[in-house]
Protein backbone atom coordinates (compact mmCIF):
# COMPACT_ATOMS: atom_id res chain seq x y z
CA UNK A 1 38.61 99.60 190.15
CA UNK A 2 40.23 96.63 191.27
CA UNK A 3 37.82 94.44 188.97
CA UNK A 4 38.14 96.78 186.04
CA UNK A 5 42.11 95.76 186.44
CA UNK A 6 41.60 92.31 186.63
CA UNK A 7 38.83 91.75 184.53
CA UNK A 8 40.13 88.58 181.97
CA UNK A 9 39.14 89.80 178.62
CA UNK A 10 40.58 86.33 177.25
CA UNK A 11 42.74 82.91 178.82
CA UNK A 12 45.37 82.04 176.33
CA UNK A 13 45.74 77.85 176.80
CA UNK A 14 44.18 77.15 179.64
CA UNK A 15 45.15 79.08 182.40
CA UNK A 16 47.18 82.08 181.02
CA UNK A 17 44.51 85.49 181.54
CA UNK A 18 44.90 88.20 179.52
CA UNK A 19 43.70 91.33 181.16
CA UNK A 20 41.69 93.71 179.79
CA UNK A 21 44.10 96.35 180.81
CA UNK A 22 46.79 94.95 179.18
CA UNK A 23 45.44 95.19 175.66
CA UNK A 24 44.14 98.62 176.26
CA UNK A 25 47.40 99.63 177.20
CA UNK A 26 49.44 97.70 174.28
CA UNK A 27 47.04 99.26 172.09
CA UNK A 28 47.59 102.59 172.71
CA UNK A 29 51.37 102.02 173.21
CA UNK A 30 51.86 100.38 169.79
CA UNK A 31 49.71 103.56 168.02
CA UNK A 32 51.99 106.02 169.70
CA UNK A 33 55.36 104.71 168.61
CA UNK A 34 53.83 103.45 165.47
CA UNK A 35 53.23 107.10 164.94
CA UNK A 36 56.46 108.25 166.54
CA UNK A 37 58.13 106.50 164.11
CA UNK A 38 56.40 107.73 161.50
CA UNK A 39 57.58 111.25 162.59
CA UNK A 40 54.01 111.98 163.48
CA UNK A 41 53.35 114.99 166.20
CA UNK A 42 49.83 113.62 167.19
CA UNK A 43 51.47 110.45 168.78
CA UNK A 44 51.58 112.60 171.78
CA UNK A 45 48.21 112.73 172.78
CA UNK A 46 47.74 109.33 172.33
CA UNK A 47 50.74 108.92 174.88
CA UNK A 48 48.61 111.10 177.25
CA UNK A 49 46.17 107.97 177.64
CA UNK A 50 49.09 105.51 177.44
CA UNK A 51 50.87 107.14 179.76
CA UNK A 52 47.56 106.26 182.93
CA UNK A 53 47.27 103.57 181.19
CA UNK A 54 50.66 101.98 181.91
CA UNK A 55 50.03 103.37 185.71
CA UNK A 56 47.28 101.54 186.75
CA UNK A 57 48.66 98.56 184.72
CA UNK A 58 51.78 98.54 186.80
CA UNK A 59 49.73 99.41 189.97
CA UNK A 60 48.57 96.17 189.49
CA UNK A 61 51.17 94.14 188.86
CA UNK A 62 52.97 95.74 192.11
CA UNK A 63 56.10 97.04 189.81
CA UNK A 64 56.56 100.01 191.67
CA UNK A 65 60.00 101.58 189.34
CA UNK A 66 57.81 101.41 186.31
CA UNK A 67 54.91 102.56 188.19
CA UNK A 68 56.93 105.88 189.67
CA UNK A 69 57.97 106.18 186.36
CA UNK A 70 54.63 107.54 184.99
CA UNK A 71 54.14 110.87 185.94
CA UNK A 72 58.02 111.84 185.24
CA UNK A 73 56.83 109.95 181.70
CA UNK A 74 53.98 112.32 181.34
CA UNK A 75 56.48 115.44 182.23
CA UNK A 76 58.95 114.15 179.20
CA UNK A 77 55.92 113.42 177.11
CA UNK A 78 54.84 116.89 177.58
CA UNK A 79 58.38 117.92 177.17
CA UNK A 80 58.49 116.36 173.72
CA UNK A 81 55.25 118.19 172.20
CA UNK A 82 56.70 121.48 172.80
CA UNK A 83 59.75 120.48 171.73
CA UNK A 84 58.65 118.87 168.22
CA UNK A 85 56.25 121.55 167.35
CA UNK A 86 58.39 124.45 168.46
CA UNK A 87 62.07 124.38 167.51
CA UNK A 88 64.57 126.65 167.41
CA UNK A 89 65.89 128.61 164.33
CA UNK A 90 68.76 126.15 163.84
CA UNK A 91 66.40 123.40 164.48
CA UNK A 92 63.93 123.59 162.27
CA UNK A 93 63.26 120.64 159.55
CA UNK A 94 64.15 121.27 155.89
CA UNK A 95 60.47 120.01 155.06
CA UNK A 96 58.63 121.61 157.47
CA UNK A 97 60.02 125.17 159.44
CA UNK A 98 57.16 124.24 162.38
CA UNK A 99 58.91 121.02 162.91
CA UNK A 100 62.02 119.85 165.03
CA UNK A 101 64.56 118.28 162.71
CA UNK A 102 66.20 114.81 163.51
CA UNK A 103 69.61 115.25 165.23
CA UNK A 104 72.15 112.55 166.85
CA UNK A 105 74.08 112.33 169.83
CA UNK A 106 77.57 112.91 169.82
CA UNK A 107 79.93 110.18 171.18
CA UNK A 108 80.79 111.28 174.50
CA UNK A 109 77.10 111.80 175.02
CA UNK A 110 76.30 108.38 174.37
CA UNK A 111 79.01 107.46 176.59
CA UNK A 112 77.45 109.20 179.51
CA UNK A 113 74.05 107.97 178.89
CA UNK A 114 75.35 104.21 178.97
CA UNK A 115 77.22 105.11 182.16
CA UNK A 116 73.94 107.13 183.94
CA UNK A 117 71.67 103.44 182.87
CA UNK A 118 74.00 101.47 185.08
CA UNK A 119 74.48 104.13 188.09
CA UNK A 120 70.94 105.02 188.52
CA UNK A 121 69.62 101.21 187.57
CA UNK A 122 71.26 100.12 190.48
CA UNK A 123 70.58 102.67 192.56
CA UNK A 124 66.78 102.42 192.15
CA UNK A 125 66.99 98.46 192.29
CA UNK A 126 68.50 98.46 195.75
CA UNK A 127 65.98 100.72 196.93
CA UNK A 128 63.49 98.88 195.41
CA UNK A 129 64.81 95.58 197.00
CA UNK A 130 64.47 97.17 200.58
CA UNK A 131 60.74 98.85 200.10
CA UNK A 132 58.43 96.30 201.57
CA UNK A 133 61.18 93.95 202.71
CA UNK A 134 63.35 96.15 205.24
CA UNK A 135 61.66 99.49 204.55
CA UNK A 136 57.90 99.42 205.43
CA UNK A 137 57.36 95.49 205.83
CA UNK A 138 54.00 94.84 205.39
CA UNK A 139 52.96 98.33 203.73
CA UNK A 140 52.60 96.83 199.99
CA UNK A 141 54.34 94.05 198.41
CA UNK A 142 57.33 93.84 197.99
CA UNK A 143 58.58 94.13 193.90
CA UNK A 144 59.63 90.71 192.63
CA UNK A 145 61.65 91.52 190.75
CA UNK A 146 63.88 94.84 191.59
CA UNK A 147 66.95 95.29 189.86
CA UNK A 148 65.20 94.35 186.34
CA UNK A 149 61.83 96.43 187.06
CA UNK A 150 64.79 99.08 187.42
CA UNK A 151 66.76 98.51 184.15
CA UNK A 152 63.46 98.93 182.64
CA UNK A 153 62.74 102.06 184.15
CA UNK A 154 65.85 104.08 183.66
CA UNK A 155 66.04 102.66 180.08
CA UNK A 156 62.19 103.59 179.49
CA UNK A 157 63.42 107.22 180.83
CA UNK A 158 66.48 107.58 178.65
CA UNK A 159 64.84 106.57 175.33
CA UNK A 160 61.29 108.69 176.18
CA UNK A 161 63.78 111.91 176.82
CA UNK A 162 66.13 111.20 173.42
CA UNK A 163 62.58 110.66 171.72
CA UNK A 164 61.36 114.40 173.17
CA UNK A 165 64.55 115.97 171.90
CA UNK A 166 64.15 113.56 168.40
CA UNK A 167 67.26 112.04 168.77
CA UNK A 168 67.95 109.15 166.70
CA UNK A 169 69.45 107.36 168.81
CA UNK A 170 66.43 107.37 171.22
CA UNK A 171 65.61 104.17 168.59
CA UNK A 172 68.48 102.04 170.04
CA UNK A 173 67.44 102.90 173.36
CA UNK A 174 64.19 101.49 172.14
CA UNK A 175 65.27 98.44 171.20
CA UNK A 176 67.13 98.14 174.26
CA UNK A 177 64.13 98.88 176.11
CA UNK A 178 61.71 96.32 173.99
CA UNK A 179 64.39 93.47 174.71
CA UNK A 180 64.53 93.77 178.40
CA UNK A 181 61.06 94.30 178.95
CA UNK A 182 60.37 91.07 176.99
CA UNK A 183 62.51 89.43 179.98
CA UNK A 184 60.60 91.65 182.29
CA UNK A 185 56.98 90.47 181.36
CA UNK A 186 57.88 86.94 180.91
CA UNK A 187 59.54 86.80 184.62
CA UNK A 188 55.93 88.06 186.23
CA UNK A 189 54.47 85.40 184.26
CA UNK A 190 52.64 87.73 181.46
CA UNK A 191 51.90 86.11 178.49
CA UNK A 192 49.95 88.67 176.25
CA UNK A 193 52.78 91.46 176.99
CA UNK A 194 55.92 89.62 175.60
CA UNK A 195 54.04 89.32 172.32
CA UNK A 196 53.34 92.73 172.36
CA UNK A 197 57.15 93.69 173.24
CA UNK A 198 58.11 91.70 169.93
CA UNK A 199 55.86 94.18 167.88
CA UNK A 200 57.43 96.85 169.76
CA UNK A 201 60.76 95.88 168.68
CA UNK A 202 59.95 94.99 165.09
CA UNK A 203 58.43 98.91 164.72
CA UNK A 204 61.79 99.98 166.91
CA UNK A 205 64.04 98.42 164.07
CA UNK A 206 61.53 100.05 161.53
CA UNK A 207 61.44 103.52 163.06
CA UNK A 208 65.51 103.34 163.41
CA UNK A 209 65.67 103.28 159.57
CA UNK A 210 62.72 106.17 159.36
CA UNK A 211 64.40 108.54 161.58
CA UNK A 212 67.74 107.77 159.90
CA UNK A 213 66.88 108.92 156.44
CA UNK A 214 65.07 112.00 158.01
CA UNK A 215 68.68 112.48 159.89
CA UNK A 216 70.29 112.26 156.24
CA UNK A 217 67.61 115.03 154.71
CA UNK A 218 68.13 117.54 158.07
CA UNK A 219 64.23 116.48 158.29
C-alpha cells in the first residue's frame, strides 16, 4: 500500500513528485463538483470513490483533521443523495417534482455558521497541535501544520453539509474552502494540488452563478 501511495506518476522541474494518488484523487474531485455544479444527482457516487480517495491521500501526508474528516464526509455525502432525490412537498423543484429545489440561508444562519468555523477550527487545531507532541509522543507524527489542516476541515464540513441540503450558499463556502486549501497544499510542499485547487475555485465561481439562477427559477 505504502508504494501504491507514493508511487511518482510524474516530477514536475526537477525534484517536485507528483503522486499517483494525487491525480486520482483531483480527478475524481473535479468530476464531482463539476457535476455538482451542474445540478447533477450522479455526482454522488463519484464522491463515494473521492471520498477513500482523499483518505488514504491524507493518510499519507500525515494531515490527520482532513483525514478524520472522511468518514463524517461520506455520512454528509450520503446525507445529500437522499436529500436531492427525495424532497419534501414544499421542496420540490419547479422542473423536476423528484428533485430538491435550490434554497438560501437566511442571515442569522449564516451568522452562526461563520461563528461555528472559528469555534470548532480552533478547537480541533489545538488538539491537533498536542496529538503526537504532548499527547502520544512518538505514536504518529505529529501534523505540521494544525490550526490550518483545521480551517480546512471545518470549512470542508460546512460547505459538504450546505451542498447536501443544496444551499447556495454552500458555493461561497466553496470558494472559501478552495482558497485556503491552496495555502494548505502549498505549505506541505505539494505542487500538483495547488493547481488543482485553482480549477476548483474557477468551477466554485462557475457553479455560484448555476445554482443562483436555479435559486431565481425555485429549480
Amino acid at each position: 500500500m505504502t508504494d501504491f501511495l507514493n508511487y511518482t506518476l510524474f516530477t514536475i522541474g526537477s525534484d517536485m513528485p507528483v503522486l499517483l494518488i494525487d491525480v486520482i484523487t483531483s480527478v475524481l474531485g473535479l468530476t464531482c463538483v463539476f457535476m455538482a455544479g451542474r445540478n447533477n444527482k450522479y455526482n454522488f457516487w463519484v464522491g463515494y470513490f473521492y471520498t477513500f480517495a482523499l483518505f488514504l491521500m491524507f493518510w499519507n501526508k500525515h494531515l490527520y483533521a482532513s483525514l478524520l474528516l472522511q468518514p463524517m464526509s461520506l455520512g454528509i455525502n450520503l446525507l445529500g443523495h437522499y436529500r436531492w432525490t427525495h424532497p419534501r412537498k414544499n421542496e420540490e423543484s419547479s422542473q423536476d417534482s423528484g428533485a430538491l429545489k435550490v434554497t438560501m440561508l437566511t442571515w442569522p444562519q449564516r451568522i452562526m455558521s461563520v461563528v461555528s468555523v472559528f469555534i470548532f477550527a480552533g478547537i480541533w487545531g489545538w488538539l491537533l497541535s498536542q496529538m503526537g507532541n504532548k499527547w502520544f509522543p512518538g505514536a504518529f507524527p505529529s501534523d505540521p501544520i494544525p490550526y490550518l489542516d483545521a480551517c480546512v476541515t471545518v470549512l470542508i464540513l460546512v460547505a459538504q453539509l450546505l451542498a447536501a441540503l443544496k444551499k447556495w450558499d454552500c458555493w461561497i463556502a466553496w470558494l472559501l474552502v478552495n482558497i485556503t486549501q491552496m495555502a494548505l497544499h502549498i505549505s506541505v510542499g505539494h505542487v500538483f494540488m495547488p493547481i488543482v485547487s485553482g480549477l476548483y475555485l474557477i468551477n466554485g465561481a462557475v457553479s455560484l452563478f448555476n445554482w443562483y439562477r436555479l435559486y431565481s427559477k425555485a429549480a
